[in-house]
C-alpha atoms as a PDB file:
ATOM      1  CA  UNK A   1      71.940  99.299 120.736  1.00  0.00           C
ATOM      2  CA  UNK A   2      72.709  95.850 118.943  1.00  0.00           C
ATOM      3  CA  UNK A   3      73.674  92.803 120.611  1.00  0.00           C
ATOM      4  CA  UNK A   4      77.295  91.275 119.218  1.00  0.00           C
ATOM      5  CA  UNK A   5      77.214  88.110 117.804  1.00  0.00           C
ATOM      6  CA  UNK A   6      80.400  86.014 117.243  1.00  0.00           C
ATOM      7  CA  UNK A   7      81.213  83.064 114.952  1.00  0.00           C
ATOM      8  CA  UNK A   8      83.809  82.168 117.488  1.00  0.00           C
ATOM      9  CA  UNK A   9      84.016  80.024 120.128  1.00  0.00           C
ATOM     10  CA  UNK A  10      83.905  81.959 123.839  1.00  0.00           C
ATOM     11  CA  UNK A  11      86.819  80.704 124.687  1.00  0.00           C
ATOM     12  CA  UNK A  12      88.497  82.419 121.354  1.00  0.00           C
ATOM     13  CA  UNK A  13      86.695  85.409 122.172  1.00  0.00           C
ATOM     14  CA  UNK A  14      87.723  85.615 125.854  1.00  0.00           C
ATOM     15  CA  UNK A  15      91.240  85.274 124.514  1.00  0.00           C
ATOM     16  CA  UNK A  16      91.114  88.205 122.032  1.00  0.00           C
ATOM     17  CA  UNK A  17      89.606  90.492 124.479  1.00  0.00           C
ATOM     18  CA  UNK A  18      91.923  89.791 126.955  1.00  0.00           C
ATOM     19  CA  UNK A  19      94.501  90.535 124.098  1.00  0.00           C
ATOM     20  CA  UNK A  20      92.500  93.838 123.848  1.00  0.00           C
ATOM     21  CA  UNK A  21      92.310  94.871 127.644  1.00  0.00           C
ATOM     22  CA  UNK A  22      96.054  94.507 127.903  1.00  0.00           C
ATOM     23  CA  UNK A  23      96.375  97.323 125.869  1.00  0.00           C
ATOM     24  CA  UNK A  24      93.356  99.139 126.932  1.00  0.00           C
ATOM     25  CA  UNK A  25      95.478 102.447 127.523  1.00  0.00           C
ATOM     26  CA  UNK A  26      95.733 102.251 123.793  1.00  0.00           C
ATOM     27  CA  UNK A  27      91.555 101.973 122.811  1.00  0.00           C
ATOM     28  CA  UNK A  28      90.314 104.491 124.376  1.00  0.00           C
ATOM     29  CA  UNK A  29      86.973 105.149 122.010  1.00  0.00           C
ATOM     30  CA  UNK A  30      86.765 101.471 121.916  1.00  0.00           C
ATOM     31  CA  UNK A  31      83.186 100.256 123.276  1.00  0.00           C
ATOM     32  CA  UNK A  32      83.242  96.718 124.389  1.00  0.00           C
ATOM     33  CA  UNK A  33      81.550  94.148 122.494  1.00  0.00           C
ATOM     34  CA  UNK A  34      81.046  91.907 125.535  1.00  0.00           C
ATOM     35  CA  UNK A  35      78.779  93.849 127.137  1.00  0.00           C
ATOM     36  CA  UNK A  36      75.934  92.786 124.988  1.00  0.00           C
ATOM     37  CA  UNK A  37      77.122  89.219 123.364  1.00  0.00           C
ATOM     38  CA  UNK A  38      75.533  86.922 121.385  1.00  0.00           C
ATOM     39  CA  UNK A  39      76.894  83.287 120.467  1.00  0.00           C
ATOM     40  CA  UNK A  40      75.912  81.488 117.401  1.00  0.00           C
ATOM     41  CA  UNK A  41      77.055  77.801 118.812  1.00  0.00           C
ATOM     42  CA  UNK A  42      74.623  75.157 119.086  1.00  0.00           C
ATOM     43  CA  UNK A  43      75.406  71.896 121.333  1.00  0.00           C
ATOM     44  CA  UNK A  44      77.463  69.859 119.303  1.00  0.00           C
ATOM     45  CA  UNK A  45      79.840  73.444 117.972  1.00  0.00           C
ATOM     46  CA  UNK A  46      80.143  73.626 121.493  1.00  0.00           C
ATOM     47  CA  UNK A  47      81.960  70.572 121.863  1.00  0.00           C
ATOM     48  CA  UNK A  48      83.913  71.308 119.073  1.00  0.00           C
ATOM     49  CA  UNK A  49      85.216  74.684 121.056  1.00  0.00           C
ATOM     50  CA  UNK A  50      88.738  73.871 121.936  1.00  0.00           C
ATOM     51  CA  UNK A  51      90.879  75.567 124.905  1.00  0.00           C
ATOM     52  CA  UNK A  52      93.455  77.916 123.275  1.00  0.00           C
ATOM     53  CA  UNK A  53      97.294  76.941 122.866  1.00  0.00           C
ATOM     54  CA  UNK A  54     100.405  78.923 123.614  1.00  0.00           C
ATOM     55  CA  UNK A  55     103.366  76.321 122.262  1.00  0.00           C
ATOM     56  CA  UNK A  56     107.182  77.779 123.031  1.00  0.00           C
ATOM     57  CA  UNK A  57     109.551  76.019 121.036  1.00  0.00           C
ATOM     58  CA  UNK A  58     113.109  76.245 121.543  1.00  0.00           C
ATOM     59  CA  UNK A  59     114.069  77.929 118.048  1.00  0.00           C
ATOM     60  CA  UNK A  60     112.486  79.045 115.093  1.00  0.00           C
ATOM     61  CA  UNK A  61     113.455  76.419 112.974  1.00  0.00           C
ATOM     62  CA  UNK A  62     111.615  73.832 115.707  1.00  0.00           C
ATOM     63  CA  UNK A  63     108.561  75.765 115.336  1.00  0.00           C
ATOM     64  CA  UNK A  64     108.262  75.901 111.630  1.00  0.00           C
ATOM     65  CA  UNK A  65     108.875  72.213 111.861  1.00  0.00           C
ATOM     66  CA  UNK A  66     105.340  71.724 113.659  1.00  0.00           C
ATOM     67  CA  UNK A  67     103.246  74.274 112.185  1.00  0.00           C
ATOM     68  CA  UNK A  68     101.908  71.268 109.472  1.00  0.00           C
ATOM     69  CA  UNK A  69     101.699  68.235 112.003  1.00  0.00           C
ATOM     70  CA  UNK A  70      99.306  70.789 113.724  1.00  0.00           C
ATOM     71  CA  UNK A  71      97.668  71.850 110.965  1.00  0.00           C
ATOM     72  CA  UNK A  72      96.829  68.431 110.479  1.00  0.00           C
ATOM     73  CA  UNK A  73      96.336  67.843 114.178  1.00  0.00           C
ATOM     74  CA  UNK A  74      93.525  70.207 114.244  1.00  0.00           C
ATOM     75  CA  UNK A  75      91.813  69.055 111.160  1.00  0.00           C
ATOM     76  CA  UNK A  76      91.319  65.568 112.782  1.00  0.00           C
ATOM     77  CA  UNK A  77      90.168  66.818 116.039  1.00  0.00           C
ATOM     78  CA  UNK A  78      87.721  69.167 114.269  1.00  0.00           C
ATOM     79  CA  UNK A  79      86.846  66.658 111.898  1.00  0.00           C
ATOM     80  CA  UNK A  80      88.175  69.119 108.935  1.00  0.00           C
ATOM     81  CA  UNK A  81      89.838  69.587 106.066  1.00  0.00           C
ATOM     82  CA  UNK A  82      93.406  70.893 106.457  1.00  0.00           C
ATOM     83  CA  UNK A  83      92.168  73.617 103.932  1.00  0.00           C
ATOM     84  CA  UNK A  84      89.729  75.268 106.973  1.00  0.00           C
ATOM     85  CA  UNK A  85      93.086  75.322 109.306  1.00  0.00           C
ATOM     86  CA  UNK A  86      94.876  78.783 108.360  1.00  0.00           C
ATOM     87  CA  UNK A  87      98.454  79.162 108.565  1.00  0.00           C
ATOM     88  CA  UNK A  88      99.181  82.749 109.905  1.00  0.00           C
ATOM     89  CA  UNK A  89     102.781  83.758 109.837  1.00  0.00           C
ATOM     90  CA  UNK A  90     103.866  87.138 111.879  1.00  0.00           C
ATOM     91  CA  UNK A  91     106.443  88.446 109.512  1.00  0.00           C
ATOM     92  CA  UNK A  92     107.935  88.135 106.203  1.00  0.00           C
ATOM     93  CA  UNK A  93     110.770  86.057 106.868  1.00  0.00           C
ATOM     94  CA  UNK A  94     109.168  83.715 108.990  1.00  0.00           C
ATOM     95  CA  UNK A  95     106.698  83.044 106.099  1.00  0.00           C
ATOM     96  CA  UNK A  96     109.220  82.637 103.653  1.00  0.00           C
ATOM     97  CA  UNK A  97     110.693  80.155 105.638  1.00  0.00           C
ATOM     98  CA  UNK A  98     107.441  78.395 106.251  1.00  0.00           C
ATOM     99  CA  UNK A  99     106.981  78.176 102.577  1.00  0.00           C
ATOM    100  CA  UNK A 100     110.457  76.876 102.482  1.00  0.00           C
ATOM    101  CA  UNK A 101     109.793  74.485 104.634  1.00  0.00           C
ATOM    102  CA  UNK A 102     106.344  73.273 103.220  1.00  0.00           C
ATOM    103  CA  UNK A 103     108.414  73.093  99.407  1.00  0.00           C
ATOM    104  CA  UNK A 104     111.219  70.882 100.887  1.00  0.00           C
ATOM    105  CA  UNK A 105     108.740  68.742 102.443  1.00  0.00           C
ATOM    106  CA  UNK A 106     106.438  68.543  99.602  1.00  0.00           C
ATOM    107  CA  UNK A 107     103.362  69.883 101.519  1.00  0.00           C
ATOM    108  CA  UNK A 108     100.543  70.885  99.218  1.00  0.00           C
ATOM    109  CA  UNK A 109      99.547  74.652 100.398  1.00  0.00           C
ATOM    110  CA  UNK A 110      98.498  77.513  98.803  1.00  0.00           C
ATOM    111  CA  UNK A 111      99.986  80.828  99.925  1.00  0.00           C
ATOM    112  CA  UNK A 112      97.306  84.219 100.208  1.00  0.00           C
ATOM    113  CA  UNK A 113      99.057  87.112  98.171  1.00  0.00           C
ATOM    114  CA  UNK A 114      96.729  90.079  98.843  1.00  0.00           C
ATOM    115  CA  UNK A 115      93.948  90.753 101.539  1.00  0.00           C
ATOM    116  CA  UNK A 116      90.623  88.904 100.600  1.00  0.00           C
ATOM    117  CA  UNK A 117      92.114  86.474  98.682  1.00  0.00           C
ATOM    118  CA  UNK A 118      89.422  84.163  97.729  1.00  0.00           C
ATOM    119  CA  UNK A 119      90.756  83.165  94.709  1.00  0.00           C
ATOM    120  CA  UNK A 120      93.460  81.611  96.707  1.00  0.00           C
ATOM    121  CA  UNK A 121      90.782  79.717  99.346  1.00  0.00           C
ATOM    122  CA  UNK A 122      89.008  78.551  96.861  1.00  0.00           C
ATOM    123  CA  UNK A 123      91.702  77.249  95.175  1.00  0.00           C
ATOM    124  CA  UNK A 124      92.833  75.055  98.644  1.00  0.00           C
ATOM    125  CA  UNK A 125      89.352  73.623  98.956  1.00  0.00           C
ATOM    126  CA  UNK A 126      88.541  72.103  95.883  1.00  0.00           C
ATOM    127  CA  UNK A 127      92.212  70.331  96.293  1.00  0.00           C
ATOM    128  CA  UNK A 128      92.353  69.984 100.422  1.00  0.00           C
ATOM    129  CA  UNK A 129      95.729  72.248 100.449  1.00  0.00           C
ATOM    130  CA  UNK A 130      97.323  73.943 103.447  1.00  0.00           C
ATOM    131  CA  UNK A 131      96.657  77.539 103.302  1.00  0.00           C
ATOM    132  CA  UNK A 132      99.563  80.219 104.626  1.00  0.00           C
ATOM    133  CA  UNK A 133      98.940  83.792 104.855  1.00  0.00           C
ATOM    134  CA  UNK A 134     100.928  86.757 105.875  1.00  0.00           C
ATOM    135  CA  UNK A 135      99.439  88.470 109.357  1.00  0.00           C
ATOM    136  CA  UNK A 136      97.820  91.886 107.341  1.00  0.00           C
ATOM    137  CA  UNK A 137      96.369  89.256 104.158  1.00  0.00           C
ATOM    138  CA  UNK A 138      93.849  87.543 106.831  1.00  0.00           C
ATOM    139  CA  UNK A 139      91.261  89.835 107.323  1.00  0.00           C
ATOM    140  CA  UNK A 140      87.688  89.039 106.341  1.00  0.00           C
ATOM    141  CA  UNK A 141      88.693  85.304 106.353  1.00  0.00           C
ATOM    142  CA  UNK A 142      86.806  82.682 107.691  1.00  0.00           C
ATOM    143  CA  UNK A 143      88.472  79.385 109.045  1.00  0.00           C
ATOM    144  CA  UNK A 144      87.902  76.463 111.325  1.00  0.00           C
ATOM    145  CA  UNK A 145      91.261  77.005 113.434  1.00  0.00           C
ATOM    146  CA  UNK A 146      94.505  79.209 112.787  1.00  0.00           C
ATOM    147  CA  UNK A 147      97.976  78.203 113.608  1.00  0.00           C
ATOM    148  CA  UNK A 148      99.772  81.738 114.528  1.00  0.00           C
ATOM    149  CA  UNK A 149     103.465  81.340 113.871  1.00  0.00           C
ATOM    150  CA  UNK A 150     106.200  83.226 115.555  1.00  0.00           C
ATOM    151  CA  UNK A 151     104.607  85.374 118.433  1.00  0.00           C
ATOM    152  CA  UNK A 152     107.276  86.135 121.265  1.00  0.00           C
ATOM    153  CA  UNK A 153     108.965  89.334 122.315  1.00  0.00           C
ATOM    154  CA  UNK A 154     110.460  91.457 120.307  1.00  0.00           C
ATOM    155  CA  UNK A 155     108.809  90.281 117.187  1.00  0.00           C
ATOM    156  CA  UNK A 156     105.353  90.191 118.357  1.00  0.00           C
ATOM    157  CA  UNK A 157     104.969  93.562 118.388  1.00  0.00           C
ATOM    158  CA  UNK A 158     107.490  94.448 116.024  1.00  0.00           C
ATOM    159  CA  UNK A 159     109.169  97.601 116.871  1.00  0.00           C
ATOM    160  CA  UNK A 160     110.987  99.626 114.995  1.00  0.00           C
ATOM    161  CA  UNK A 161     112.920 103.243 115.058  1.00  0.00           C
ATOM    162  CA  UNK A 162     110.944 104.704 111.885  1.00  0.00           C
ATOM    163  CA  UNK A 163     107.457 104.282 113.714  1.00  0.00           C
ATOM    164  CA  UNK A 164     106.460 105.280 117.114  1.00  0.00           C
ATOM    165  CA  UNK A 165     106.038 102.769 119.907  1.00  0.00           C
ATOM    166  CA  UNK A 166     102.605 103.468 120.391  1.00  0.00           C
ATOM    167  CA  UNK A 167     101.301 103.322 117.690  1.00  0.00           C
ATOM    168  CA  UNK A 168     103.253 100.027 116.457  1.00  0.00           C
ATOM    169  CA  UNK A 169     101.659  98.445 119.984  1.00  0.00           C
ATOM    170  CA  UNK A 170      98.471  99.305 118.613  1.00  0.00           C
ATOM    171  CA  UNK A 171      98.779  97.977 115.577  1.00  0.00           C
ATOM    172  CA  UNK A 172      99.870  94.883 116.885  1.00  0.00           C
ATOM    173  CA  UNK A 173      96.843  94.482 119.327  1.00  0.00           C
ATOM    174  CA  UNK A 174      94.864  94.910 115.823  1.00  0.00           C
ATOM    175  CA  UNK A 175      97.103  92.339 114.384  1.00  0.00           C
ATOM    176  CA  UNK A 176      96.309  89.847 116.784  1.00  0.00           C
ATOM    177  CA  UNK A 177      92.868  90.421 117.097  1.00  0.00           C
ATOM    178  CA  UNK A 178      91.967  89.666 113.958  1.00  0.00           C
ATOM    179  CA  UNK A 179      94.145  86.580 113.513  1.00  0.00           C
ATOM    180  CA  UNK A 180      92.862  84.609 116.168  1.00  0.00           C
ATOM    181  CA  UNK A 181      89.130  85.944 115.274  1.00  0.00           C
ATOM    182  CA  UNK A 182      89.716  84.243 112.241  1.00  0.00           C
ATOM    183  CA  UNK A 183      89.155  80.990 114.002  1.00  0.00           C
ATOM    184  CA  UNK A 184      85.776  78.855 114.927  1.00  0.00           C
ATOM    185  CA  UNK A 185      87.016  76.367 117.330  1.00  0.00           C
ATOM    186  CA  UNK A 186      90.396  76.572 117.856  1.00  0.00           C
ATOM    187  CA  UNK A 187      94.118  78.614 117.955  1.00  0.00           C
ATOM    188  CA  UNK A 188      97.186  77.497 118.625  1.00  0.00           C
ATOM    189  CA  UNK A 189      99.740  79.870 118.927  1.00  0.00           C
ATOM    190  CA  UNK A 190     103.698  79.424 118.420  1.00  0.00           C
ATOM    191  CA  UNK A 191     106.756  81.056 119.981  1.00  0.00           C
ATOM    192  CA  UNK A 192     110.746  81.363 120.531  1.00  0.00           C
ATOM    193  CA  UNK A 193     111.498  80.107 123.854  1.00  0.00           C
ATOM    194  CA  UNK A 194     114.402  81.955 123.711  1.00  0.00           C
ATOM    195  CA  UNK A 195     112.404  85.291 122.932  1.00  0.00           C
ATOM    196  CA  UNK A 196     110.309  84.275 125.992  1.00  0.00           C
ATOM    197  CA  UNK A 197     106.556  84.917 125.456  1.00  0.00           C
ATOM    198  CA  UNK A 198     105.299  88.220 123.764  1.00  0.00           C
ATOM    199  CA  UNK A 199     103.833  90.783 125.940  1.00  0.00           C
ATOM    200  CA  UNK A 200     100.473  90.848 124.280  1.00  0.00           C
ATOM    201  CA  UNK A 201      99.739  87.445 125.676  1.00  0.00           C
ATOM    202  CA  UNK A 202     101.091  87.915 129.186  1.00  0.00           C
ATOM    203  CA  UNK A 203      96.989  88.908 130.305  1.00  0.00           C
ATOM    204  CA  UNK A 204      95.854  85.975 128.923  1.00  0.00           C
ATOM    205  CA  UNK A 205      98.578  83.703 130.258  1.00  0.00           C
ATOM    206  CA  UNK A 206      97.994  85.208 134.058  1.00  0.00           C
ATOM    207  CA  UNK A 207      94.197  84.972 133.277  1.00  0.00           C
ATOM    208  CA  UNK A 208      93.904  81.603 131.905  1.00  0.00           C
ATOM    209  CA  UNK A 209      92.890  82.666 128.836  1.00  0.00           C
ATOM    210  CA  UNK A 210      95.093  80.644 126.902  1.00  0.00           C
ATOM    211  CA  UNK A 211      97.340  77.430 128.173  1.00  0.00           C
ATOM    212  CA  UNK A 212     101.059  78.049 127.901  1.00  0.00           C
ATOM    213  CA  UNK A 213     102.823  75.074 127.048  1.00  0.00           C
ATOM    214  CA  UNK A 214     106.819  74.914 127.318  1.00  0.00           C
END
C-alpha cells in the first residue's frame, strides 16, 4: 500500500473528507485516503494554511458582488497573484452572471471554456487576470485558493426530475470534492441565506470543519 500525499492544506483536506463522510452511504468501494496521509507543507506553507470559510449572503446578487474583493482578499493574505485564486461558480447562470458582473465592473478575468484549460491559465498569469470556471471545467487544476460561488440548498446539489436523486447526490459530493481540492491554502465558500446552507456542508459545519459566517 502507498501512503497519500496532498498538496493541500489539512485543514482543506479535513473539510473535503468531511464533505465525503456525509455521504458515505453513497461511496461504498471508496477506501479512505486518510488512513495513510502524507503532507507536503513545510513550516512557513503551514502558516500560510488558512481556516476554511462558509460566507451566507442575503441574495445572490450580494454574493456575486464579493466574489472579486475576495479574490483579491486572498491574494494579499497569501501573498499571490489574483491569477492563483480560482473563481468556481456552481451553475450556469450563476457564472454568467459573475461574468456579468466582472464586464460591468471592468475586472480583468479570463473565463475556463473546457476541462484542462491551460491555455486559459496561462493566459491569466502572464497578465495577473481573475480566472472563473464552471464547477465540471476545474479538474486537474492547480490554485493557491478557490472562491466557490453559490452553494446552498437546493442548488448545491442540484436536483432534478430527469436524473435520480442518488445519483445527482453523488455527483455533487464529486463536485465538491474536487473544487475545494483545487486549493493550497485556502477556500472560501459562498451561499443564499435565504436558501439556508446546503446539506453537503452541514458535517463540516457541526464538525468545525469549516467556519460559518452569517
Amino acid at each position: 500500500r502507498y501512503n497519500t500525499v496532498f498538496r493541500s492544506s489539512p485543514q482543506i483536506i479535513d473539510l473535503a473528507f468531511s464533505i465525503l463522510s456525509s455521504g458515505a452511504e453513497l461511496f461504498l468501494n471508496f477506501e479512505n485516503p486518510l488512513d495513510k496521509i502524507m503532507f507536503s507543507f513545510n513550516i512557513n506553507e503551514e502558516k500560510k494554511a488558512l481556516t476554511p470559510e462558509y460566507i451566507m449572503l442575503p441574495t445572490d446578487e450580494d454574493m456575486i458582488s464579493i466574489v472579486f474583493n475576495k479574490v483579491d482578499e486572498l491574494s494579499s493574505k497569501l501573498g499571490c497573484t489574483r491569477d492563483k485564486v480560482l473563481i468556481v461558480c456552481t451553475d450556469q447562470e450563476l457564472m454568467n452572471s459573475v461574468v456579468k458582473y466582472g464586464e460591468s465592473q471592468k475586472k480583468p478575468f479570463e473565463l475556463l471554456v473546457r476541462r484542462g484549460d491551460y491555455s486559459t491559465i496561462t493566459k491569466a498569469e502572464k497578465q495577473n487576470r481573475y480566472v472563473v470556471g464552471y464547477i465540471d471545467y476545474i479538474g486537474g487544476l492547480e490554485f493557491d485558493a478557490v472562491v466557490i460561488v453559490g452553494v446552498d440548498k437546493g442548488r448545491v446539489p442540484q436536483v432534478t426530475s430527469t436524473e435520480s436523486r442518488i445519483y445527482q447526490n453523488y455527483e455533487w459530493h464529486n463536485r465538491m470534492y474536487v473544487a475545494i481540492t483545487r486549493a493550497k491554502y485556502a477556500v472560501v465558500i459562498l451561499g443564499n441565506k435565504s436558501r439556508t446552507p446546503s446539506t453537503l456542508l452541514q458535517n463540516a459545519i457541526s464538525n468545525k470543519r469549516i467556519t460559518l459566517v452569517e
